[in-house]
PDB file of N, CA and C in Angstrom:
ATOM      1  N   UNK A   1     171.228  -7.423-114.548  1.00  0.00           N
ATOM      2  CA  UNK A   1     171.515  -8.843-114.705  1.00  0.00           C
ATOM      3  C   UNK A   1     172.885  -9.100-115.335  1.00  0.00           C
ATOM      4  N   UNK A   2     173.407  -8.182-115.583  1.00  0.00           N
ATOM      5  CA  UNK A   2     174.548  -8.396-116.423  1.00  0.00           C
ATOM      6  C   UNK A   2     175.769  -8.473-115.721  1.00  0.00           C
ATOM      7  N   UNK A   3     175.790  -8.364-114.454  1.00  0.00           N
ATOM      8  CA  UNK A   3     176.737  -8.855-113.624  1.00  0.00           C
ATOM      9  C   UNK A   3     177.018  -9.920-112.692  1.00  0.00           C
ATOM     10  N   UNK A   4     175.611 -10.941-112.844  1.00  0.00           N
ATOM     11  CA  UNK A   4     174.977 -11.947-112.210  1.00  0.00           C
ATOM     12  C   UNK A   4     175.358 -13.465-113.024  1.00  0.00           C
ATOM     13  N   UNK A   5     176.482 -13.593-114.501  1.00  0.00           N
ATOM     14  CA  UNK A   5     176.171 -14.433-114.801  1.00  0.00           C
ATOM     15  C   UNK A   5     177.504 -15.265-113.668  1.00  0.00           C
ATOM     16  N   UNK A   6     178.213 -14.909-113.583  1.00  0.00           N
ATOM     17  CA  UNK A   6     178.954 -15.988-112.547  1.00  0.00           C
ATOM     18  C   UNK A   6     177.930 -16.684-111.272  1.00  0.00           C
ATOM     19  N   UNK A   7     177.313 -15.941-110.831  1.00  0.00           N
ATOM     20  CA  UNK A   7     176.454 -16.160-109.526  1.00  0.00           C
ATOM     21  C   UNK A   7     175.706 -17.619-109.935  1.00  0.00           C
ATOM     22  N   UNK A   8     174.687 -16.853-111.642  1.00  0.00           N
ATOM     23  CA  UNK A   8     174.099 -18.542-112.272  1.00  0.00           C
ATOM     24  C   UNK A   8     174.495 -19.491-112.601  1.00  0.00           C
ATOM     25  N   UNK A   9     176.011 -19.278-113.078  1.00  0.00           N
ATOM     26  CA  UNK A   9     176.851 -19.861-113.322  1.00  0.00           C
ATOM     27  C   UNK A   9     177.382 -21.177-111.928  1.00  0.00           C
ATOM     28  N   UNK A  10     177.656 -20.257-110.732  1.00  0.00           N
ATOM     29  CA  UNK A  10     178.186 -20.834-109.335  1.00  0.00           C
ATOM     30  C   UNK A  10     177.084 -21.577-109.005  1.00  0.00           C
ATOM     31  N   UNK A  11     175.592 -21.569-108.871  1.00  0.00           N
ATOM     32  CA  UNK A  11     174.642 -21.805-108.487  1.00  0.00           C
ATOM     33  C   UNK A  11     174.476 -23.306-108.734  1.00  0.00           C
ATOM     34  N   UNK A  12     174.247 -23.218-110.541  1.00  0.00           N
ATOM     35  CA  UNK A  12     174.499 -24.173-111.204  1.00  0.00           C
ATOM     36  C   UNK A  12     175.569 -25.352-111.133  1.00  0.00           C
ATOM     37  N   UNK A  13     176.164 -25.058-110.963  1.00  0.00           N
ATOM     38  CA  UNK A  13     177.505 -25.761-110.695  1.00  0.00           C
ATOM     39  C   UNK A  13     176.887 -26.608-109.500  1.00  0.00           C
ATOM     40  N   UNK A  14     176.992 -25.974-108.024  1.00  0.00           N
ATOM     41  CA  UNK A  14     176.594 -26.243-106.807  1.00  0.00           C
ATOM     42  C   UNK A  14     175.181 -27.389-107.194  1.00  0.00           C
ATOM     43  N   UNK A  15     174.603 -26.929-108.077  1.00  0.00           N
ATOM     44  CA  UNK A  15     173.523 -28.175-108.118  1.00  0.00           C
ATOM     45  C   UNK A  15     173.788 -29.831-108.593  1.00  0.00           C
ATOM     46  N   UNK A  16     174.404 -28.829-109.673  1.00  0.00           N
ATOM     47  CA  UNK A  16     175.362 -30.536-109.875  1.00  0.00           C
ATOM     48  C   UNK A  16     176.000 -31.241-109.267  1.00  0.00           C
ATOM     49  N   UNK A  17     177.252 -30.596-108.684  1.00  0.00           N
ATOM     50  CA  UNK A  17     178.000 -30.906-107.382  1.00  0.00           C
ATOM     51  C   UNK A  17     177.188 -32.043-106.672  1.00  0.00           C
ATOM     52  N   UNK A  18     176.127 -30.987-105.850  1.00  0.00           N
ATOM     53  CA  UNK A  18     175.257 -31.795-104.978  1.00  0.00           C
ATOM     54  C   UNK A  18     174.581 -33.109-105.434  1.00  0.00           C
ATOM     55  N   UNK A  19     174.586 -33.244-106.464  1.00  0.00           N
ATOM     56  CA  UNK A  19     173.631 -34.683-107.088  1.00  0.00           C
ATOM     57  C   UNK A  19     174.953 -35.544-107.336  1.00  0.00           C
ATOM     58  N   UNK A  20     175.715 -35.232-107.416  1.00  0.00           N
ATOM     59  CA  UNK A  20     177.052 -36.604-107.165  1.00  0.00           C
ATOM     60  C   UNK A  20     177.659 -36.555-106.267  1.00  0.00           C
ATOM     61  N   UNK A  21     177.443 -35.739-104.626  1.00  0.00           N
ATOM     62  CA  UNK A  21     178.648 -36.146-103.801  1.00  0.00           C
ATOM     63  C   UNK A  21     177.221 -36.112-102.820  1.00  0.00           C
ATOM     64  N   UNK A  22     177.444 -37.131-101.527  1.00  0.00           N
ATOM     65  CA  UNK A  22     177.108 -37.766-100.599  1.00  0.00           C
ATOM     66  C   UNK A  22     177.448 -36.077 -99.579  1.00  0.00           C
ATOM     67  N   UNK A  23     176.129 -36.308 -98.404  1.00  0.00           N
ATOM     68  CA  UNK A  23     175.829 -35.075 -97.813  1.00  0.00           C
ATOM     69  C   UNK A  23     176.604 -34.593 -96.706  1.00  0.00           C
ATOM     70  N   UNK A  24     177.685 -36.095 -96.301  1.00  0.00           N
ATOM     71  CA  UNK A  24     178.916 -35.794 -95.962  1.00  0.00           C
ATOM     72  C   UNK A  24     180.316 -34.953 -96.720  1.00  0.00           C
ATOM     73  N   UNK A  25     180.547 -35.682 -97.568  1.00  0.00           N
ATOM     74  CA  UNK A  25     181.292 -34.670 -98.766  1.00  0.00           C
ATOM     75  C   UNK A  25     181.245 -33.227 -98.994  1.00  0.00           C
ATOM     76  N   UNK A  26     179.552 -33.331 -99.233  1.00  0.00           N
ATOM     77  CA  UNK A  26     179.204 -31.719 -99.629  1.00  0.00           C
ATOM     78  C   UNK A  26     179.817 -30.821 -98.538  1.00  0.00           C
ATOM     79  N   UNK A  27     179.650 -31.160 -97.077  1.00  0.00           N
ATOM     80  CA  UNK A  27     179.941 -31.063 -96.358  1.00  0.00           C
ATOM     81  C   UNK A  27     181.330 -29.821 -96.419  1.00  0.00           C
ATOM     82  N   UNK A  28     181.900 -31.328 -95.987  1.00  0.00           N
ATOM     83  CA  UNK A  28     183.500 -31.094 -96.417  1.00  0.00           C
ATOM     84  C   UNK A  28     184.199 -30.225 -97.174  1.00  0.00           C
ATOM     85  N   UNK A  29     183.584 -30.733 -98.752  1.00  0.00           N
ATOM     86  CA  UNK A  29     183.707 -29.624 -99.871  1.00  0.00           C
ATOM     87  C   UNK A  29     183.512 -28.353 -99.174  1.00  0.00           C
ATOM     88  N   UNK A  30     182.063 -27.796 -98.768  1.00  0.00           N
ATOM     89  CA  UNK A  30     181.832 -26.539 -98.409  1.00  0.00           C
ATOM     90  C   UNK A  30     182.671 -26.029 -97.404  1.00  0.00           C
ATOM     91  N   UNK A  31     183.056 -26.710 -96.754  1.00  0.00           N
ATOM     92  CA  UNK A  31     184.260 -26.079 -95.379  1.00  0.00           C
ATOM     93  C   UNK A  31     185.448 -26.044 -96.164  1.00  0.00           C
ATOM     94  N   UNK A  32     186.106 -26.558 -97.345  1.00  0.00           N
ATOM     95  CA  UNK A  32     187.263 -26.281 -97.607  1.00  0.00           C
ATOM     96  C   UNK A  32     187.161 -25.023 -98.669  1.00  0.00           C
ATOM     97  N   UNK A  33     186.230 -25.436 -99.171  1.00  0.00           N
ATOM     98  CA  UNK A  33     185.943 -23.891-100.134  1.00  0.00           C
ATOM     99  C   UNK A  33     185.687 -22.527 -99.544  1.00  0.00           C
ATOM    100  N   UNK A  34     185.428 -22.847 -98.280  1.00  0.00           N
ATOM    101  CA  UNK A  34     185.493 -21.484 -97.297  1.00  0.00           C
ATOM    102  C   UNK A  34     186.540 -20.706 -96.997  1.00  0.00           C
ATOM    103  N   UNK A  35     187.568 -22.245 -96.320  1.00  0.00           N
ATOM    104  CA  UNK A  35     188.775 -21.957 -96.267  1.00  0.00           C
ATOM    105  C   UNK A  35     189.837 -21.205 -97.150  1.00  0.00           C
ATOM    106  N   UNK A  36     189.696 -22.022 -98.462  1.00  0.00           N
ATOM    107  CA  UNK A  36     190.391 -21.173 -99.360  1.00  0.00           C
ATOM    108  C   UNK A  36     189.719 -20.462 -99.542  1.00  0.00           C
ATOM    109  N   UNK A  37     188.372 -19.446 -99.907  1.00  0.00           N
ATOM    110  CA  UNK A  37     188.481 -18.071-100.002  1.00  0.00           C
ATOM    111  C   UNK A  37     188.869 -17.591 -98.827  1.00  0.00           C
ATOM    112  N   UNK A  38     188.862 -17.844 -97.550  1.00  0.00           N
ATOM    113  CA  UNK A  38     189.522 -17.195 -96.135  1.00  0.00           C
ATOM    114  C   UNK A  38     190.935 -16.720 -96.855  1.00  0.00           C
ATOM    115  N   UNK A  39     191.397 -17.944 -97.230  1.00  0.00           N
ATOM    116  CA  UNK A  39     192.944 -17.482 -97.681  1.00  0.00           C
ATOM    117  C   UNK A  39     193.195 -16.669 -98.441  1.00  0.00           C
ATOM    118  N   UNK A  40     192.492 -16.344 -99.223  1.00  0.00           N
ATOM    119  CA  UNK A  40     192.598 -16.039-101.184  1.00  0.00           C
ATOM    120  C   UNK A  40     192.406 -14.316-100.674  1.00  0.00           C
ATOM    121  N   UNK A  41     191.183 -14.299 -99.703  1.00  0.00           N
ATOM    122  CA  UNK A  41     191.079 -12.382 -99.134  1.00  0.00           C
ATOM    123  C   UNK A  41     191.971 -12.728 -98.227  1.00  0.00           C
ATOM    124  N   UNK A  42     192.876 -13.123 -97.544  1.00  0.00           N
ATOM    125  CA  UNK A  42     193.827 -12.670 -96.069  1.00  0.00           C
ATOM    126  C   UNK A  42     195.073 -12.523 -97.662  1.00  0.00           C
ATOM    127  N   UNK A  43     195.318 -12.754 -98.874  1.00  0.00           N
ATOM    128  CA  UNK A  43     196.750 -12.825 -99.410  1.00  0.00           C
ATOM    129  C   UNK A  43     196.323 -11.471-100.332  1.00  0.00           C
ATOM    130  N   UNK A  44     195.035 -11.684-100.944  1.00  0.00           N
ATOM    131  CA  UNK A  44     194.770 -10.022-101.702  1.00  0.00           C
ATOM    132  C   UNK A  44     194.847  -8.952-100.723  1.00  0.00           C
ATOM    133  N   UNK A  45     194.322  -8.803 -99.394  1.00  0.00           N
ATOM    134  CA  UNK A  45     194.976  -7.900 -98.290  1.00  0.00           C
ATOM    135  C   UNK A  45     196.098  -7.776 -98.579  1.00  0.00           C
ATOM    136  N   UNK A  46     196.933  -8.658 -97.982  1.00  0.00           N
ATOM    137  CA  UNK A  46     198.539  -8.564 -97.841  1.00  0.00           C
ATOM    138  C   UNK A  46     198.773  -7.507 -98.979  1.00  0.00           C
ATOM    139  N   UNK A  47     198.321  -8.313-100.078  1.00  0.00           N
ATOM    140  CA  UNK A  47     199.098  -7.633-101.532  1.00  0.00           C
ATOM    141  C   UNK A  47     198.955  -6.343-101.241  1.00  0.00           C
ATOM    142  N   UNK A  48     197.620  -6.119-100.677  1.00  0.00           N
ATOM    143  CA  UNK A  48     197.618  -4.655-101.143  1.00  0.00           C
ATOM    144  C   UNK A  48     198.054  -3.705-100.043  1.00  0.00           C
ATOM    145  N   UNK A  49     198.062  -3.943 -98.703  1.00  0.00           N
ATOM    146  CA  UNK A  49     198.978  -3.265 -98.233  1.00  0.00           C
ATOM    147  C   UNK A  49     200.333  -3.277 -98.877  1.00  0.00           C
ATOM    148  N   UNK A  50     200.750  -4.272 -99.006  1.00  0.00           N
ATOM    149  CA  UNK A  50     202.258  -4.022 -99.127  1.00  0.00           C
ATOM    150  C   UNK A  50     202.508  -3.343-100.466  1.00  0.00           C
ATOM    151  N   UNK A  51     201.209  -2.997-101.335  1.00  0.00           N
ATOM    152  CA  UNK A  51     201.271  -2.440-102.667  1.00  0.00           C
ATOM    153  C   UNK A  51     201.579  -0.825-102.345  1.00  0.00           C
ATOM    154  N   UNK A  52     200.839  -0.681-100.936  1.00  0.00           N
ATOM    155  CA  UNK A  52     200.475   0.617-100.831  1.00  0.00           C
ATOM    156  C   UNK A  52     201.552   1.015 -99.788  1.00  0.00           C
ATOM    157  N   UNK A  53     202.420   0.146 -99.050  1.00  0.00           N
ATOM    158  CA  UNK A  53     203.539   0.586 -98.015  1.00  0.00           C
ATOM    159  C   UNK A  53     204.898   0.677 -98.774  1.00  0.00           C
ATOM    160  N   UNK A  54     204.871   0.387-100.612  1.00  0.00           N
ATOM    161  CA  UNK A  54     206.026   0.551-100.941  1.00  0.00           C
ATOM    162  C   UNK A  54     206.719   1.937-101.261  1.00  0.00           C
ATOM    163  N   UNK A  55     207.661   2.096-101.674  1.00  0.00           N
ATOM    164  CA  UNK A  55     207.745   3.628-101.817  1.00  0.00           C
ATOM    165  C   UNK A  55     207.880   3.688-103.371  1.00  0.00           C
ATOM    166  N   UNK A  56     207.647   5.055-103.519  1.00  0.00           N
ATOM    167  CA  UNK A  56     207.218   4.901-105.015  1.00  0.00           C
ATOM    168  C   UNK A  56     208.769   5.369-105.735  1.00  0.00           C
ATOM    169  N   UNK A  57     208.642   4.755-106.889  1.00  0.00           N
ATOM    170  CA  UNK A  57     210.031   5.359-107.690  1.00  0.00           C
ATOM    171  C   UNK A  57     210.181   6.263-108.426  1.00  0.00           C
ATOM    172  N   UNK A  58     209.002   7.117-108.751  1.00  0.00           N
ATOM    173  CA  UNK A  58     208.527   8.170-109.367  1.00  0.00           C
ATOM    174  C   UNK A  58     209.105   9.502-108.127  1.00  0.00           C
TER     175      UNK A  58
END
């Protein structure tokens, strides 16, 4: 359990969320929050290739 508190944490959140935004919104919300994690893993990729295609100075 000790690696689960963000999850209760996210969960929680999401419940609240949902009791003040209209089931259109939520909607919405949920497709853009997709989006940006789409983005957030396509730029930690990048990073890390290009972490790993540099040449080293050692």
């Amino acid at each position: 359990m000790e690696n689960c508190p963000d999850v209760v944490a996210i969960t929680m959140l999401a419940c609240k969320i949902s009791e003040c935004l209209s089931e259109e919104e939520l909607e919405t919300l949920a497709a853009d929050l997709n989006l940006l994690s789409d983005a957030i893993s396509s730029i930690l990729v990048r990073k890390s290739l290009n972490k790993n295609t540099e040449p080293n100075d050692g």
